[in-house]
C-alpha atoms as a PDB file:
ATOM      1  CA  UNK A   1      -9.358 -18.565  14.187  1.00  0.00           C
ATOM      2  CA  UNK A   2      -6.656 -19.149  11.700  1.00  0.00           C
ATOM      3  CA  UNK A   3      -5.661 -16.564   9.154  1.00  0.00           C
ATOM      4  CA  UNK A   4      -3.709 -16.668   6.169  1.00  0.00           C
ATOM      5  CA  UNK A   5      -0.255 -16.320   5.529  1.00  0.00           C
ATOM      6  CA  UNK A   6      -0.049 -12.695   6.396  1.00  0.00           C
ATOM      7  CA  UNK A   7       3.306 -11.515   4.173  1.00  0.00           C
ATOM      8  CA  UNK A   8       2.942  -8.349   6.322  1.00  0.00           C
ATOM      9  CA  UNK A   9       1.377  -6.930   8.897  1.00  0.00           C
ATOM     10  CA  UNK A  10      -2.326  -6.560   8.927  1.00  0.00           C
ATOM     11  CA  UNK A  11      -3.389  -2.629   9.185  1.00  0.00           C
ATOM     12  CA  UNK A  12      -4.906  -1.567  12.637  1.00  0.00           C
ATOM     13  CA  UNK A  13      -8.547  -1.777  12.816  1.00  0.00           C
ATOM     14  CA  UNK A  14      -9.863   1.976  13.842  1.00  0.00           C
ATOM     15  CA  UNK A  15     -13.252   3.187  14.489  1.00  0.00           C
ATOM     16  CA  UNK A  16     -15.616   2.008  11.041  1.00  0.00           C
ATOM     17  CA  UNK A  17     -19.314   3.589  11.093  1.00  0.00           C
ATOM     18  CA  UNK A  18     -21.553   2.917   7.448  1.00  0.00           C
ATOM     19  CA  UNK A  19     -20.620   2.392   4.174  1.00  0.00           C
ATOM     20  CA  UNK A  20     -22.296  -1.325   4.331  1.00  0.00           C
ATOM     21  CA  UNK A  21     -23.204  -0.871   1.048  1.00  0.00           C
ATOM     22  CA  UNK A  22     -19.853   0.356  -0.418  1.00  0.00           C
ATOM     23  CA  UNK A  23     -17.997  -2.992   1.453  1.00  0.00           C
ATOM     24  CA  UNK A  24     -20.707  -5.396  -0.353  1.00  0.00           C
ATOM     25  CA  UNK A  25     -19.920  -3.356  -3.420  1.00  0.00           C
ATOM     26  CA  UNK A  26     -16.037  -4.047  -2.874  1.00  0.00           C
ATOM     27  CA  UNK A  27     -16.856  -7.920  -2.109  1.00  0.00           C
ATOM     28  CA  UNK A  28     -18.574  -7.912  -5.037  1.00  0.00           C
ATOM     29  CA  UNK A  29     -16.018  -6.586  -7.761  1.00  0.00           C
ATOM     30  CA  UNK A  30     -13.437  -8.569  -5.629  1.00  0.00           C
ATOM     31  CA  UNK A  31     -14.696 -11.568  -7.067  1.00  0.00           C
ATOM     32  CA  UNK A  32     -13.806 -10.697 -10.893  1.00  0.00           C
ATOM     33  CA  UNK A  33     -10.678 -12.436 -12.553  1.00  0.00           C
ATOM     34  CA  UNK A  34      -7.707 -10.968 -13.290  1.00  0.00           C
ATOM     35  CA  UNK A  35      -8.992  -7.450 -12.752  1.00  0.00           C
ATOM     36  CA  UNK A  36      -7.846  -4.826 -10.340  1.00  0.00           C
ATOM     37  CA  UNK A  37     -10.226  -2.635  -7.998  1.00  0.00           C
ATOM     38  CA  UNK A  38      -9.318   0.634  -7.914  1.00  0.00           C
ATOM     39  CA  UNK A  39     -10.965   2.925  -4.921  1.00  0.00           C
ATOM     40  CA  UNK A  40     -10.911   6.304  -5.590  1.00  0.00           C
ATOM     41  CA  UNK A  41     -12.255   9.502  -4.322  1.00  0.00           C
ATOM     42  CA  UNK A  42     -10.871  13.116  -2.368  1.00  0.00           C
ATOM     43  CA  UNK A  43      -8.472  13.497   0.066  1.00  0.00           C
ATOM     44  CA  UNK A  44     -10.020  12.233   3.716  1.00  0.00           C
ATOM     45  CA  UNK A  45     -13.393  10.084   2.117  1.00  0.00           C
ATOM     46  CA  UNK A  46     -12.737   7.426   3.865  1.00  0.00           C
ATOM     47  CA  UNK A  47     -10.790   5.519   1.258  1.00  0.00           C
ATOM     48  CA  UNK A  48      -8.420   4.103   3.298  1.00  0.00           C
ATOM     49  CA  UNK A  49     -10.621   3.006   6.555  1.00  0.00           C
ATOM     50  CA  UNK A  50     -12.712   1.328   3.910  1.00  0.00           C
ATOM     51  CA  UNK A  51      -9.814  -0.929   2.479  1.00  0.00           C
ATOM     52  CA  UNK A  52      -8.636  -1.400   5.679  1.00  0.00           C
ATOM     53  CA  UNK A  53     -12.189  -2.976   6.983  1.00  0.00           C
ATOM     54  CA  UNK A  54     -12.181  -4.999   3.519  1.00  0.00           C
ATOM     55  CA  UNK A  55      -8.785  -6.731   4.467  1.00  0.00           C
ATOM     56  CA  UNK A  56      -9.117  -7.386   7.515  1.00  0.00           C
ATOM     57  CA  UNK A  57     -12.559  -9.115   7.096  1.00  0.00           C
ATOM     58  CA  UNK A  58     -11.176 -10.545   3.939  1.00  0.00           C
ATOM     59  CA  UNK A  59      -8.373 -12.469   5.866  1.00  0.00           C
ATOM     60  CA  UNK A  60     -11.276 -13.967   8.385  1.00  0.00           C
ATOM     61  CA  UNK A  61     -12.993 -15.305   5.728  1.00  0.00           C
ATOM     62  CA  UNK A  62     -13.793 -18.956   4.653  1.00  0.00           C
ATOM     63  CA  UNK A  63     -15.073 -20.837   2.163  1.00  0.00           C
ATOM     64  CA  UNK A  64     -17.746 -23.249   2.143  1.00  0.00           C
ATOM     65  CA  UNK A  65     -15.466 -26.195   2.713  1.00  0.00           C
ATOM     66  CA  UNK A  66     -14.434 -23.943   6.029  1.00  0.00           C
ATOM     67  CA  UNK A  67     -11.218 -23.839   4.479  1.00  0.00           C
ATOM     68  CA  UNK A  68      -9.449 -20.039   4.215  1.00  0.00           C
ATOM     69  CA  UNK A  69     -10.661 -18.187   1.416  1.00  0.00           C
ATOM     70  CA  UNK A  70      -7.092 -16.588   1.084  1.00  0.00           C
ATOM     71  CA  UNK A  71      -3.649 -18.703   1.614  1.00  0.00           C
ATOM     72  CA  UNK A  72      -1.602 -15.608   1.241  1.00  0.00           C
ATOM     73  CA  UNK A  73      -2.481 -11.762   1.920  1.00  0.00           C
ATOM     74  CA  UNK A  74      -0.426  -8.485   1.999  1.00  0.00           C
ATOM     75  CA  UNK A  75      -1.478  -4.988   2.893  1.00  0.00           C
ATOM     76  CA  UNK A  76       1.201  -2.363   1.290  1.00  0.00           C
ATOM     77  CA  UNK A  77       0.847   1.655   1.650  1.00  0.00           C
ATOM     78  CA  UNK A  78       2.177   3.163  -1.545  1.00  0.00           C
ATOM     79  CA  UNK A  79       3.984   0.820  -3.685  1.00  0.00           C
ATOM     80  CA  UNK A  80       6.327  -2.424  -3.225  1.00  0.00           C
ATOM     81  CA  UNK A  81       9.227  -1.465  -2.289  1.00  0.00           C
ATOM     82  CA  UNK A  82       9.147  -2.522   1.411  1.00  0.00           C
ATOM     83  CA  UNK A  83       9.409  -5.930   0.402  1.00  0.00           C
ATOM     84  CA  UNK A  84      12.018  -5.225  -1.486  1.00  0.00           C
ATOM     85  CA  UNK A  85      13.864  -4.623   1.976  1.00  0.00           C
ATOM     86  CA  UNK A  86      11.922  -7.304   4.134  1.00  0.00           C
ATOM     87  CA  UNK A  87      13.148  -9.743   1.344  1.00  0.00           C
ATOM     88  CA  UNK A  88      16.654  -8.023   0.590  1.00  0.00           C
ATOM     89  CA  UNK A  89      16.080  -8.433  -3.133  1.00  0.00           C
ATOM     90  CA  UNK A  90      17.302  -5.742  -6.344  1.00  0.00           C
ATOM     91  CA  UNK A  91      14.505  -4.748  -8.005  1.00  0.00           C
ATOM     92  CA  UNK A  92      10.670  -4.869  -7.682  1.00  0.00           C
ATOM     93  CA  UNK A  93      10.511  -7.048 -10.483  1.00  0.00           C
ATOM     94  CA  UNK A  94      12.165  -9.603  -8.199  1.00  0.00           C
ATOM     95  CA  UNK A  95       9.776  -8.908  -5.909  1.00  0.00           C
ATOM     96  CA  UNK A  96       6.635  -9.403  -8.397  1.00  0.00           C
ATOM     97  CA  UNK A  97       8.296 -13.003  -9.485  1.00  0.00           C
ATOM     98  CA  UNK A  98       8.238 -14.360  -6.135  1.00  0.00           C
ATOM     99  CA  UNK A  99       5.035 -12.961  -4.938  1.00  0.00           C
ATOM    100  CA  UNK A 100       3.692 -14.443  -8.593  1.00  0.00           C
ATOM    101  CA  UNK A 101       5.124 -17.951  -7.822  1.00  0.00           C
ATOM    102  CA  UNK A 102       3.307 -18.167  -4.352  1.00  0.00           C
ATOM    103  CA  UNK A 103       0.732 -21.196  -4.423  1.00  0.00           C
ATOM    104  CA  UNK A 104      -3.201 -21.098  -3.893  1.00  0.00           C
ATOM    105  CA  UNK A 105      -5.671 -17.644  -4.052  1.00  0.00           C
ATOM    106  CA  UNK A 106      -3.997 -14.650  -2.608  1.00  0.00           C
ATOM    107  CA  UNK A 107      -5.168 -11.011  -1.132  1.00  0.00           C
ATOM    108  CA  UNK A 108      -3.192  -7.763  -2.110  1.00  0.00           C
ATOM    109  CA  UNK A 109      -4.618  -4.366  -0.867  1.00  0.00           C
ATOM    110  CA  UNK A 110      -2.142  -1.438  -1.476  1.00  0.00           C
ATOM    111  CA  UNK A 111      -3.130   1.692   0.275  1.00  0.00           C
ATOM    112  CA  UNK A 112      -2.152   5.079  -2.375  1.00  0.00           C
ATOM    113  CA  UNK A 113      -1.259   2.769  -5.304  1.00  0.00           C
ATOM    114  CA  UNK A 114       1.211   3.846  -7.782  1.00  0.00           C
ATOM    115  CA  UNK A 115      -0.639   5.319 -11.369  1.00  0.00           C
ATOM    116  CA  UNK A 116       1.048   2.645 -13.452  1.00  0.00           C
ATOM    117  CA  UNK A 117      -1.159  -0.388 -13.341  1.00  0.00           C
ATOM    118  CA  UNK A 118       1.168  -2.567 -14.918  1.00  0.00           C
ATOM    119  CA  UNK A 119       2.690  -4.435 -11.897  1.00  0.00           C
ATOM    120  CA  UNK A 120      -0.944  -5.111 -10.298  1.00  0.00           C
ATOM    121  CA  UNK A 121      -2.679  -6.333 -13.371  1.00  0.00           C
ATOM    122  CA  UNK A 122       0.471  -8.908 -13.886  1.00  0.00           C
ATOM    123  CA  UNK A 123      -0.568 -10.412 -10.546  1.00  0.00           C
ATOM    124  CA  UNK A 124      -3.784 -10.414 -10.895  1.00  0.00           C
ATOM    125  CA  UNK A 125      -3.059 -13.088 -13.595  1.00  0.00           C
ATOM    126  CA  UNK A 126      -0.857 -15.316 -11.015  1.00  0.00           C
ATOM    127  CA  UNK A 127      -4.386 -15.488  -8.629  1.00  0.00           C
ATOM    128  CA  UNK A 128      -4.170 -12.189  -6.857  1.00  0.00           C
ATOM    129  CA  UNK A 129      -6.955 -10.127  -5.630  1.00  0.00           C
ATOM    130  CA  UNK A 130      -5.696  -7.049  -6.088  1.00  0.00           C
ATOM    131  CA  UNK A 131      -8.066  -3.848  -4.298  1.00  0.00           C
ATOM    132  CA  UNK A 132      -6.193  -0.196  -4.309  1.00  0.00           C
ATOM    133  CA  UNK A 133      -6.962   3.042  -3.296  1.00  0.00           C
ATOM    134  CA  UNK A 134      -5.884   5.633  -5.560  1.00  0.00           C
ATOM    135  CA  UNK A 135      -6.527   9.721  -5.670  1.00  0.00           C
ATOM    136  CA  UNK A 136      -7.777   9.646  -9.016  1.00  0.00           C
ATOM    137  CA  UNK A 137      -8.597   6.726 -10.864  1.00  0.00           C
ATOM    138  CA  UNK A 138      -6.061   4.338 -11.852  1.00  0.00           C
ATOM    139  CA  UNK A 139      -6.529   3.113 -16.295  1.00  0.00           C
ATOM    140  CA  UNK A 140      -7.428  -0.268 -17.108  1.00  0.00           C
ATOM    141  CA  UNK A 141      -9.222  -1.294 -13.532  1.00  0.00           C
ATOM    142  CA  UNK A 142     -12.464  -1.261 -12.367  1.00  0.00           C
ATOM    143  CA  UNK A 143     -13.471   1.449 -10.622  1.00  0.00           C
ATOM    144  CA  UNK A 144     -15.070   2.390  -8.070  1.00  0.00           C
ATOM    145  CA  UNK A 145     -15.945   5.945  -6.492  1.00  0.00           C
ATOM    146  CA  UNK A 146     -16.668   6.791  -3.095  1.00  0.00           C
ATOM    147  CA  UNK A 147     -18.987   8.873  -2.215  1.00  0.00           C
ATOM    148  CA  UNK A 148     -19.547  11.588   1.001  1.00  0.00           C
ATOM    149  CA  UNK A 149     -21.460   8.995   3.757  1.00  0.00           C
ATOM    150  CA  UNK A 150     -25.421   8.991   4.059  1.00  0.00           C
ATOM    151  CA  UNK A 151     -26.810  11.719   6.417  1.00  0.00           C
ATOM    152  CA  UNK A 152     -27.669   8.376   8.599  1.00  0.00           C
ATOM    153  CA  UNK A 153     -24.171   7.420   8.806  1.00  0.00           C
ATOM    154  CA  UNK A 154     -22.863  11.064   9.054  1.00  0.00           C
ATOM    155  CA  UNK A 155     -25.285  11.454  12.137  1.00  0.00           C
ATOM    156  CA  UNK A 156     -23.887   8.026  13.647  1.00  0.00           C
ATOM    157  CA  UNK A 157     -19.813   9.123  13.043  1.00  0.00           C
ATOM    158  CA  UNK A 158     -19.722  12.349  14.240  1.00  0.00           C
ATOM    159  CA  UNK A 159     -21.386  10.727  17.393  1.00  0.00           C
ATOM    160  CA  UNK A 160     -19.309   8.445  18.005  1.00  0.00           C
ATOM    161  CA  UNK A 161     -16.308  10.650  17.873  1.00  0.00           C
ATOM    162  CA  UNK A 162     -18.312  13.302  19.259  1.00  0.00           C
ATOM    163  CA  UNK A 163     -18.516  10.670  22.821  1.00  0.00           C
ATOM    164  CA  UNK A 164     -22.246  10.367  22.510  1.00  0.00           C
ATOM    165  CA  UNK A 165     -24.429   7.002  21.609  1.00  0.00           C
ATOM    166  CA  UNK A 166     -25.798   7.711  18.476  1.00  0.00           C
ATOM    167  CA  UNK A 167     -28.156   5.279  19.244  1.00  0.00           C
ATOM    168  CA  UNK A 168     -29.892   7.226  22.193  1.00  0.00           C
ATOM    169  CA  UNK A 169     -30.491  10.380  20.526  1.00  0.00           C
ATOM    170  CA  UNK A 170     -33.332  11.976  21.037  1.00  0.00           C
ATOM    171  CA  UNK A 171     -35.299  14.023  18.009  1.00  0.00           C
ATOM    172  CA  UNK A 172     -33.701  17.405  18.484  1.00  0.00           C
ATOM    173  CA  UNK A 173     -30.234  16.242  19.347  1.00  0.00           C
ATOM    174  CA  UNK A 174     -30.514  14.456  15.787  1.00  0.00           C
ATOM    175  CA  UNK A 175     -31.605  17.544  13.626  1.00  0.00           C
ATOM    176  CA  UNK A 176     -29.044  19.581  15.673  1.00  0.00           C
ATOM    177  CA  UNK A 177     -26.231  16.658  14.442  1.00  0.00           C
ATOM    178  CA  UNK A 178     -27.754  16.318  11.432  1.00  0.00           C
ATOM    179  CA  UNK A 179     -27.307  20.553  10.477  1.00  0.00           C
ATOM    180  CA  UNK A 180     -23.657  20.105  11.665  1.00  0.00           C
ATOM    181  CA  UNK A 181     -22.918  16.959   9.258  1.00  0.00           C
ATOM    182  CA  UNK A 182     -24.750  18.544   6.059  1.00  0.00           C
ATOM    183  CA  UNK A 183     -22.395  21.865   7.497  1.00  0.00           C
ATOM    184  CA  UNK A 184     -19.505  19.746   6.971  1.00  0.00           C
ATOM    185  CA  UNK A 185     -20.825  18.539   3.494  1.00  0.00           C
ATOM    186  CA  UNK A 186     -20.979  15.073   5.360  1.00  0.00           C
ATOM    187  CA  UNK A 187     -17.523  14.265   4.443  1.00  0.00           C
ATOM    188  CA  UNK A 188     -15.767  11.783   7.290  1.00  0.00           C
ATOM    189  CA  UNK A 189     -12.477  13.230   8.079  1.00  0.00           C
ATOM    190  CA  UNK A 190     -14.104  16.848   8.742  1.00  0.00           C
ATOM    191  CA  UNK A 191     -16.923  14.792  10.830  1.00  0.00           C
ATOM    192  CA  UNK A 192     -14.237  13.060  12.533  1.00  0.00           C
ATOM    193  CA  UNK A 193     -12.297  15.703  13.092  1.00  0.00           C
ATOM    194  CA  UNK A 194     -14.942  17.979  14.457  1.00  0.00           C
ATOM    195  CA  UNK A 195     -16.417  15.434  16.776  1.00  0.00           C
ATOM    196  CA  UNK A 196     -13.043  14.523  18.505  1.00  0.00           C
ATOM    197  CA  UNK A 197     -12.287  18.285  18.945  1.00  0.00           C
ATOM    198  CA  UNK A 198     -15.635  19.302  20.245  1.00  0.00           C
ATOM    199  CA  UNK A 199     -16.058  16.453  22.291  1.00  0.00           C
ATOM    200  CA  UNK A 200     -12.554  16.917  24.094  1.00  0.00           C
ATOM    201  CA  UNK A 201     -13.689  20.386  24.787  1.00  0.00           C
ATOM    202  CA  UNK A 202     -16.768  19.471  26.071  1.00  0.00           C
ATOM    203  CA  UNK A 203     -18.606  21.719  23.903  1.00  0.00           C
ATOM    204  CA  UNK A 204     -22.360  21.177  22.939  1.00  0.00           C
ATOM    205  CA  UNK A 205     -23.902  20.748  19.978  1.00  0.00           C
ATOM    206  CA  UNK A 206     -25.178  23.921  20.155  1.00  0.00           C
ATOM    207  CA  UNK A 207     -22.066  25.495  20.572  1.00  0.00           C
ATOM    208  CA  UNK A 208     -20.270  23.421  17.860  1.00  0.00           C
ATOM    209  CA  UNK A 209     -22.987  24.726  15.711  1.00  0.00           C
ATOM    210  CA  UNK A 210     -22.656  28.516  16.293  1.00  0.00           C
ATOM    211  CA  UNK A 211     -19.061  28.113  16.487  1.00  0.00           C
ATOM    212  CA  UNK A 212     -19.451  26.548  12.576  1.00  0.00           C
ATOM    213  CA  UNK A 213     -21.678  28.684  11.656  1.00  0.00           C
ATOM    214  CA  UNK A 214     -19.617  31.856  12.662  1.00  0.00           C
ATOM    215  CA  UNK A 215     -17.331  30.708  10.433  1.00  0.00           C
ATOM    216  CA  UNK A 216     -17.972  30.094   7.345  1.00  0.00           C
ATOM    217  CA  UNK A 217     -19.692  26.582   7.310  1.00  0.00           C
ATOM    218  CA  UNK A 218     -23.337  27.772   5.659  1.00  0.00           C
ATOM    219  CA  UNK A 219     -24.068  24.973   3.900  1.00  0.00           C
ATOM    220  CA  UNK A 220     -27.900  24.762   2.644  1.00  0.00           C
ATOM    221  CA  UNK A 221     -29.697  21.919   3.954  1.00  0.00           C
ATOM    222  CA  UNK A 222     -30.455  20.930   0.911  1.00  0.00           C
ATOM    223  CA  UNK A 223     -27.770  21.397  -1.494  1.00  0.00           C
ATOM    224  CA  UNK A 224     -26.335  19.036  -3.761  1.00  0.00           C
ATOM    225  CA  UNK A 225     -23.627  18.149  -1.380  1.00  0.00           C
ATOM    226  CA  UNK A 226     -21.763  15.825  -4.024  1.00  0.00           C
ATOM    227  CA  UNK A 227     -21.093  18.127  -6.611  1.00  0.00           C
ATOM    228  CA  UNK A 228     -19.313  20.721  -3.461  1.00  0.00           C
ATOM    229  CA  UNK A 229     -17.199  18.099  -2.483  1.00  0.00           C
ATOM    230  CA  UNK A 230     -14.238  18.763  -4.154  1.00  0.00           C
ATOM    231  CA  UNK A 231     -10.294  18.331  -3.279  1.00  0.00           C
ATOM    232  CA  UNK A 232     -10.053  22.394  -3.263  1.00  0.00           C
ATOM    233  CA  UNK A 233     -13.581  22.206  -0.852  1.00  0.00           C
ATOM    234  CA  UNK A 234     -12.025  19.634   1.399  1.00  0.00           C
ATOM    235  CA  UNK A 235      -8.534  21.611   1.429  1.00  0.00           C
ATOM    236  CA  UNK A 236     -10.589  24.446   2.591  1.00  0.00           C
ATOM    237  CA  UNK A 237     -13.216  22.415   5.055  1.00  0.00           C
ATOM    238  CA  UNK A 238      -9.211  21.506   6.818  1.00  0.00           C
ATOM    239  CA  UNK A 239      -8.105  24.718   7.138  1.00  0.00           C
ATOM    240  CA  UNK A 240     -11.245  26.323   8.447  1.00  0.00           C
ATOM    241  CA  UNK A 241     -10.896  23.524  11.107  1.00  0.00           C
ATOM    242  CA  UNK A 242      -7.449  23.875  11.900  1.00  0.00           C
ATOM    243  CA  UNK A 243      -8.332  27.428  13.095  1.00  0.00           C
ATOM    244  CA  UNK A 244     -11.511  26.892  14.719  1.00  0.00           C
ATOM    245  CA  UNK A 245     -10.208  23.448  16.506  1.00  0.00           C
ATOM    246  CA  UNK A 246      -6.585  23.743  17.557  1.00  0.00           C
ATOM    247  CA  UNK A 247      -6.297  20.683  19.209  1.00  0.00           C
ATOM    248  CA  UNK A 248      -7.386  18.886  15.975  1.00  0.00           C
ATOM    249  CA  UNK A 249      -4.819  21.322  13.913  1.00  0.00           C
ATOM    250  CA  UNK A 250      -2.264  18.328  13.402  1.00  0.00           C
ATOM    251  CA  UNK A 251      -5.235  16.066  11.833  1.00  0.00           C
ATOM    252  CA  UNK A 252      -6.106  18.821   9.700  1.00  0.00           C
ATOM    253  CA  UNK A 253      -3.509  20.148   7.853  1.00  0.00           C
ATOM    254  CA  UNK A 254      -1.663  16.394   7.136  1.00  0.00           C
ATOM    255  CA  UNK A 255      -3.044  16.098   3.469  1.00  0.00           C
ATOM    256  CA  UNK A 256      -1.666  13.234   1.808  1.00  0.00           C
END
């Protein structure tokens, strides 16, 4: 299948579990001239695996003349200096003007976009589809928050990282998973995180649980899970796990 003009280097597709109705949600809002998308949310949401599933569907994509929906696309982490380099030019400016002057419908997702919207919103009037993920939310775009995952898809990712088929569990194993994501306030990098931990120790899920539970992680069932998630919550969800999972201590503590 032919793709468009990739000005980089597409991002590496990693393990994607859910948030179907975040991605039609991102499709959607995509679609609206000469605005930018701004993803926002804590540290470890899944902000970036989202953006990263968007582009690299986005770039597959065709119209309904089977033609590519994008002639140009560009991931960037950060901000555009990179091309600056790539393309040996001064200034960023320079590097707007001839990313501005590029023909047909174009793709930018920038990964940890810069607070000053400024730069994105002047391509956005050259025909750029400009989607960013951003801390906090980023003035003068639209925004859009994400949320912890569904108990559903919390059950299904730690699973999956956890080396079982999320699709074979039986009744109890599901409650059992299903304590141990609401535990973990059903946020993905903890979920991650624990599962790939446990699961290279061979632990069970009973054992995970205890081991959670011994420390710390007493999360009601029922609690209003969205208003504890937090950036100071998440900080401490990492460092509880750090201790309690060594070999996932490097994951943990590398907060961006």
């Amino acid at each position: 299948m032919s793709l468009p003009s990739l000005l980089t280097a597409a991002p590496i597709e990693t393990l994607f579990e859910g948030r179907r109705t975040d991605l039609d949600a991102i499709n959607t809002f995509a679609g609206v001239a000469n605005r930018v998308v701004c993803i926002s949310g804590v540290t470890g949401i899944g902000k970036t695996a989202l953006l990263k599933q968007f582009f690299n569907a986005a770039i597959r994509r065709h119209n309904i003349m089977g033609q590519l929906h994008y002639q140009h696309a560009l991931w960037l982490e950060n901000d555009f200096r990179a091309l600056m380099d790539k393309w040996q030019l001064a200034s960023v400016h320079d590097v707007l003007v001839k990313l501005a002057n590029m023909g047909g419908d174009k793709l930018l997702c920038m990964d940890n976009a810069p607070a000053d919207p400024v730069q994105l919103a002047y391509l956005t009037e050259h025909k750029w589809t400009v989607i960013v993920t951003s801390r906090e939310r980023i003035v003068e775009t639209i925004p859009y928050e994400l949320q912890e995952v569904s108990i559903d898809d919390a059950i299904r990712i730690f699973a999956l990282y956890n080396g079982l088929d999320p699709d074979s569990l039986n009744i109890y194993e599901t409650e059992m998973v299903s304590d141990i994501a609401c535990r973990l306030l059903q946020h993905t990098l903890a979920l991650e995180i624990t599962g790939k931990c446990a699961g290279a120790k061979g632990w069970s899920l009973q054992e995970i649980n205890r081991v959670l539970k011994e420390n710390g992680f007493n999360v009601p069932r029922l609690a209003d899970i969205s208003r504890q998630l937090t950036d100071a919550k998440v900080k401490d969800i990492y460092a509880q796990l750090a201790t309690i999972f060594p070999v996932g201590v490097e994951t943990a503590i590398c907060i961006k």
